[in-house]
C-alpha atoms as a PDB file:
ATOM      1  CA  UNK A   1      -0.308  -4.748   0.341  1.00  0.00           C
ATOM      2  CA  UNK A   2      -2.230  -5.758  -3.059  1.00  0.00           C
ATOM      3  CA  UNK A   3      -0.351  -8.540  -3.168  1.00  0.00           C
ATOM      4  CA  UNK A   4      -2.905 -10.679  -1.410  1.00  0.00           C
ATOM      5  CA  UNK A   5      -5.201  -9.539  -4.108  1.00  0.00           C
ATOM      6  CA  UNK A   6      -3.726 -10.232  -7.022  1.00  0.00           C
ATOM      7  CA  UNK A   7      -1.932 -13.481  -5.518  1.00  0.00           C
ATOM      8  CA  UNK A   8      -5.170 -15.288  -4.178  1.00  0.00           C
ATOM      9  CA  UNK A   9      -4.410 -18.675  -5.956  1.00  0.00           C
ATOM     10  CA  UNK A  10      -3.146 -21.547  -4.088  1.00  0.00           C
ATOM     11  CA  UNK A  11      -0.457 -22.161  -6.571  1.00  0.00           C
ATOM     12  CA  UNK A  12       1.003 -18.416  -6.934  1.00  0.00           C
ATOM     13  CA  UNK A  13       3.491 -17.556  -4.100  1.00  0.00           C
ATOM     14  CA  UNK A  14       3.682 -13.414  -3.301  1.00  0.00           C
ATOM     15  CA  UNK A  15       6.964 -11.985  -2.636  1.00  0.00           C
ATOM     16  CA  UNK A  16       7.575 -11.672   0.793  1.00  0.00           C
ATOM     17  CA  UNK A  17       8.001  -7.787   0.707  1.00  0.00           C
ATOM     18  CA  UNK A  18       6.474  -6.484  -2.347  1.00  0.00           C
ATOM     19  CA  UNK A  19       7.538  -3.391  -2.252  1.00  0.00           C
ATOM     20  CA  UNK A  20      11.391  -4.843  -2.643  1.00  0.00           C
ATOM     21  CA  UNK A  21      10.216  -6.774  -5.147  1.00  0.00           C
ATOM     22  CA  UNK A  22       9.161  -3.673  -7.148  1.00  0.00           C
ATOM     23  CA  UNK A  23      12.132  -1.826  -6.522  1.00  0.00           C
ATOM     24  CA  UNK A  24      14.331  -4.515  -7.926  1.00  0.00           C
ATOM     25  CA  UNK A  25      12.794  -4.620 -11.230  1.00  0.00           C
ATOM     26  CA  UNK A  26      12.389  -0.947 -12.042  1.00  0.00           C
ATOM     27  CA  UNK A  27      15.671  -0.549 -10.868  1.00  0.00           C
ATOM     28  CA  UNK A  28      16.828  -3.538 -13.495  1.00  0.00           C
ATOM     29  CA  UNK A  29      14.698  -1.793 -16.288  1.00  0.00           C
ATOM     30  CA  UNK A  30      16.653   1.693 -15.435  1.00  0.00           C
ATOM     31  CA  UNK A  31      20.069  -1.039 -15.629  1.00  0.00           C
ATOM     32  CA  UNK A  32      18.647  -1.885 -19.113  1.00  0.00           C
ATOM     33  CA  UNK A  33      18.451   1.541 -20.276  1.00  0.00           C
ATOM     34  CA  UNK A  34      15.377   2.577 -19.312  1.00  0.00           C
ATOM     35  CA  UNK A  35      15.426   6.436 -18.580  1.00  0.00           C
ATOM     36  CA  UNK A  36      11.446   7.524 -18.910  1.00  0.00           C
ATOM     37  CA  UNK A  37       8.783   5.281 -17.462  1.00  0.00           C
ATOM     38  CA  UNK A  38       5.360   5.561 -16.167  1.00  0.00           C
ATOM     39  CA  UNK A  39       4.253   4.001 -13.573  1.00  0.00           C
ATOM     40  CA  UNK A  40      -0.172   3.637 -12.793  1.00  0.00           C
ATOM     41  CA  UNK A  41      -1.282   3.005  -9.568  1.00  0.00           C
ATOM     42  CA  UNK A  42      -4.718   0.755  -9.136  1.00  0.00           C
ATOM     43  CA  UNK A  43      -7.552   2.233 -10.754  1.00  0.00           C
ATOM     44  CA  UNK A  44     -10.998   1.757  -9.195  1.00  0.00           C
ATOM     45  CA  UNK A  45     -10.136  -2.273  -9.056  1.00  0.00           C
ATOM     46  CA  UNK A  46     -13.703  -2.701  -6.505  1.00  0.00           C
ATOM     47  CA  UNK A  47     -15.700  -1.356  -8.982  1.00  0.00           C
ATOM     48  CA  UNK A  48     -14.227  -3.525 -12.685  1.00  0.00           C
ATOM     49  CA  UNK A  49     -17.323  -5.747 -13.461  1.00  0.00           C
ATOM     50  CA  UNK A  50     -15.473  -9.070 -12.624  1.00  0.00           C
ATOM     51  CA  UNK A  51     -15.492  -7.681  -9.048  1.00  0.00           C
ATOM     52  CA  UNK A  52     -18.897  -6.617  -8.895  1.00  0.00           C
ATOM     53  CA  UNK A  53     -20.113  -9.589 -10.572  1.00  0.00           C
ATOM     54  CA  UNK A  54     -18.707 -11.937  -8.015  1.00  0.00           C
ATOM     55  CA  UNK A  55     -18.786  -9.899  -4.897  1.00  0.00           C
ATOM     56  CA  UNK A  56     -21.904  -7.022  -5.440  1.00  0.00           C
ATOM     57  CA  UNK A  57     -25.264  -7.379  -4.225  1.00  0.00           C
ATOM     58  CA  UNK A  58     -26.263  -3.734  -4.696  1.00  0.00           C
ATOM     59  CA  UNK A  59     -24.087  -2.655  -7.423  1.00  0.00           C
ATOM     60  CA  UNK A  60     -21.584  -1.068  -5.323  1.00  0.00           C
ATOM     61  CA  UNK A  61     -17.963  -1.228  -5.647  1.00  0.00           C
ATOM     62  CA  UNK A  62     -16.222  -3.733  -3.037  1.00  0.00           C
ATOM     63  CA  UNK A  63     -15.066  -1.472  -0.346  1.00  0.00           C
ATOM     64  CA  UNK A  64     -12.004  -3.738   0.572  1.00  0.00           C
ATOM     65  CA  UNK A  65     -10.571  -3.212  -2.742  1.00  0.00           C
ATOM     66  CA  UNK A  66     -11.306   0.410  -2.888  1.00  0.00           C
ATOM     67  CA  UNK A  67      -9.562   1.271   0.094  1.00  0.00           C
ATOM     68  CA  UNK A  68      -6.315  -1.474  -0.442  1.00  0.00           C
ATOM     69  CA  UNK A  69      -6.086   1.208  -3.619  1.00  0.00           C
ATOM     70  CA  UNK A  70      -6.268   4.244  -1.473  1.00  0.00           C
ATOM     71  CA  UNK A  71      -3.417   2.726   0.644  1.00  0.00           C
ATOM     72  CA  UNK A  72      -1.322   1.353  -2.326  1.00  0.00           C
ATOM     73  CA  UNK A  73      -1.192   4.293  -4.618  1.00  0.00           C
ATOM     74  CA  UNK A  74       0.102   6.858  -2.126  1.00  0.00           C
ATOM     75  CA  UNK A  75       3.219   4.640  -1.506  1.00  0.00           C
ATOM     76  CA  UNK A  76       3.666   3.297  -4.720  1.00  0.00           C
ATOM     77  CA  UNK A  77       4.256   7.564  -5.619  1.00  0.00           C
ATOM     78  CA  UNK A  78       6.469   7.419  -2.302  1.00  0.00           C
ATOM     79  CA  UNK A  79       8.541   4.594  -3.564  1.00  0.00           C
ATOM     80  CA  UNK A  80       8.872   6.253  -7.013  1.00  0.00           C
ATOM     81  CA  UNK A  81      10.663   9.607  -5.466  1.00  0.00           C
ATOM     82  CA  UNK A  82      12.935   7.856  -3.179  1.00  0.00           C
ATOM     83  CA  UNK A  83      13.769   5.789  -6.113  1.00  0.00           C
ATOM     84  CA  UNK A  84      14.101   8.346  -8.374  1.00  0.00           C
ATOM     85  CA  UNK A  85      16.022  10.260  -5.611  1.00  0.00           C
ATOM     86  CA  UNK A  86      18.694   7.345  -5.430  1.00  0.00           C
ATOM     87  CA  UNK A  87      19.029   7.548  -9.123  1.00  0.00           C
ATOM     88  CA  UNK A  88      19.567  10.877  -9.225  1.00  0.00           C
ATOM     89  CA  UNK A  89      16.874  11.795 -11.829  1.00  0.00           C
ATOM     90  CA  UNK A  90      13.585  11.749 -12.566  1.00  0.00           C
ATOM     91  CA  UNK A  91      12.658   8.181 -14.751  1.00  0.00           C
ATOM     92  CA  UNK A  92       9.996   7.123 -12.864  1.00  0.00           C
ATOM     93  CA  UNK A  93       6.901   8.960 -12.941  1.00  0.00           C
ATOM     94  CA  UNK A  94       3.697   8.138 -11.341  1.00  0.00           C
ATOM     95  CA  UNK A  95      -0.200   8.068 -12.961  1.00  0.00           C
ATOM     96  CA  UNK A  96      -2.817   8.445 -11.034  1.00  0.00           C
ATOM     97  CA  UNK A  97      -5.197   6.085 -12.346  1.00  0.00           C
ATOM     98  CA  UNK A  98      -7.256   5.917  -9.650  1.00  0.00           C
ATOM     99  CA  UNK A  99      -8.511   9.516  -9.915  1.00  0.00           C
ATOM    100  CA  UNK A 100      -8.765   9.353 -13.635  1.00  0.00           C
ATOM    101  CA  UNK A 101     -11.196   6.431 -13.515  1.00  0.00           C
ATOM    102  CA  UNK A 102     -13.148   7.669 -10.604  1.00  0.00           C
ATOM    103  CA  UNK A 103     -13.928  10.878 -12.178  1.00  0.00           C
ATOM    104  CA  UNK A 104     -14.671   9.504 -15.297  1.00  0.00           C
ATOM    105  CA  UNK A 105     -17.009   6.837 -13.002  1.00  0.00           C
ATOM    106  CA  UNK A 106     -18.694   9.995 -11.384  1.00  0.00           C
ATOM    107  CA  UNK A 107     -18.433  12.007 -13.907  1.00  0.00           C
ATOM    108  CA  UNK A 108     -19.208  10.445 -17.203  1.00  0.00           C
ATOM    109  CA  UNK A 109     -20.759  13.561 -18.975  1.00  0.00           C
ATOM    110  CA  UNK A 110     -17.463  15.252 -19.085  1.00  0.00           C
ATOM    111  CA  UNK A 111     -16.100  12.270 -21.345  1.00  0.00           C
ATOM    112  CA  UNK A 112     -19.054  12.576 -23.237  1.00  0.00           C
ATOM    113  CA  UNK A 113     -20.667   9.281 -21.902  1.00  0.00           C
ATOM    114  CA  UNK A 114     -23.719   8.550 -19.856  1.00  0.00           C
ATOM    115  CA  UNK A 115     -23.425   4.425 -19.392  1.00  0.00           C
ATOM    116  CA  UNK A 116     -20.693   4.071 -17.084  1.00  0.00           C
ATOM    117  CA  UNK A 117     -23.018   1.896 -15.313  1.00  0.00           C
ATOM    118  CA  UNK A 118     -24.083  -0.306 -18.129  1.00  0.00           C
ATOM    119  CA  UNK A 119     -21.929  -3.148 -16.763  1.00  0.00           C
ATOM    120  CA  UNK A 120     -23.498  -3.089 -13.962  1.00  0.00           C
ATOM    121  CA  UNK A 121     -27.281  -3.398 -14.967  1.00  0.00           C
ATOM    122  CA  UNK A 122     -26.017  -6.296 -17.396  1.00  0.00           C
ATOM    123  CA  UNK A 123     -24.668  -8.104 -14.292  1.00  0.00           C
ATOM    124  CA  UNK A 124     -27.529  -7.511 -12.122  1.00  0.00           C
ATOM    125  CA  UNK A 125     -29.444  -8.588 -15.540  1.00  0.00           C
ATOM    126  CA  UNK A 126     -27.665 -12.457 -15.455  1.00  0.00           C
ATOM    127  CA  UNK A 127     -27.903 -13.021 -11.735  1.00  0.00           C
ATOM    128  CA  UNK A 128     -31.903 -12.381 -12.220  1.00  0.00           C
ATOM    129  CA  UNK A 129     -32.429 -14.647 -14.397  1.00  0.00           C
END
């Protein structure tokens, strides 16, 4: 589902089923020994300043992006259990990144930070001038 994302370049070829592809090599690191891993989702990848450098008028995070992450991260936790299931144990575990960074986005005073935004008003800073 990311995968047209992160393979936009001409001269990268996606995996025709991602999701397979995934599968295959955690199941090869469990092969290789492997018996604790984490796992993140996508963090808030519409709002990283690369993204609203080249996409942002307003500041605002890229809504496509935002919402591919709300799709991917719920199955990506989905894959992980049946996974896990098949194993027989549970190796994989799954980190929500993407509510970690959008609280700390929202919520910077709890981290004890007020310039989340700083990025931001330094990209809206080059594009002015």
């Amino acid at each position: 589902m990311l995968c047209e994302y992160v393979c936009s370049c001409d001269d990268v070829t996606c995996p025709d089923n991602t999701e397979l592809w995934a599968r295959a090599l955690l199941q090869r690191l469990y092969e290789l020994g492997a018996r604790r891993v984490v796992v993140t989702g996508t963090g808030m990848i519409g709002c990283v300043p690369a993204e609203l450098a080249m996409h942002s008028i307003d500041g605002e995070c890229a809504r496509d992006l935002t919402e591919a992450a709300d799709l991917f991260n719920p199955q990506l936790v989905q894959m992980l259990s049946q996974l896990n299931a098949d194993i027989g144990g549970d190796v994989f575990i799954a980190a929500n990144t993407n509510r970690v960074s959008f609280d700390f986005m929202f919520n910077p005073q709890d981290y004890g930070t007020v310039a989340v935004f700083s990025s931001m008003l330094f990209i809206n800073q080059i594009r002015s001038d």
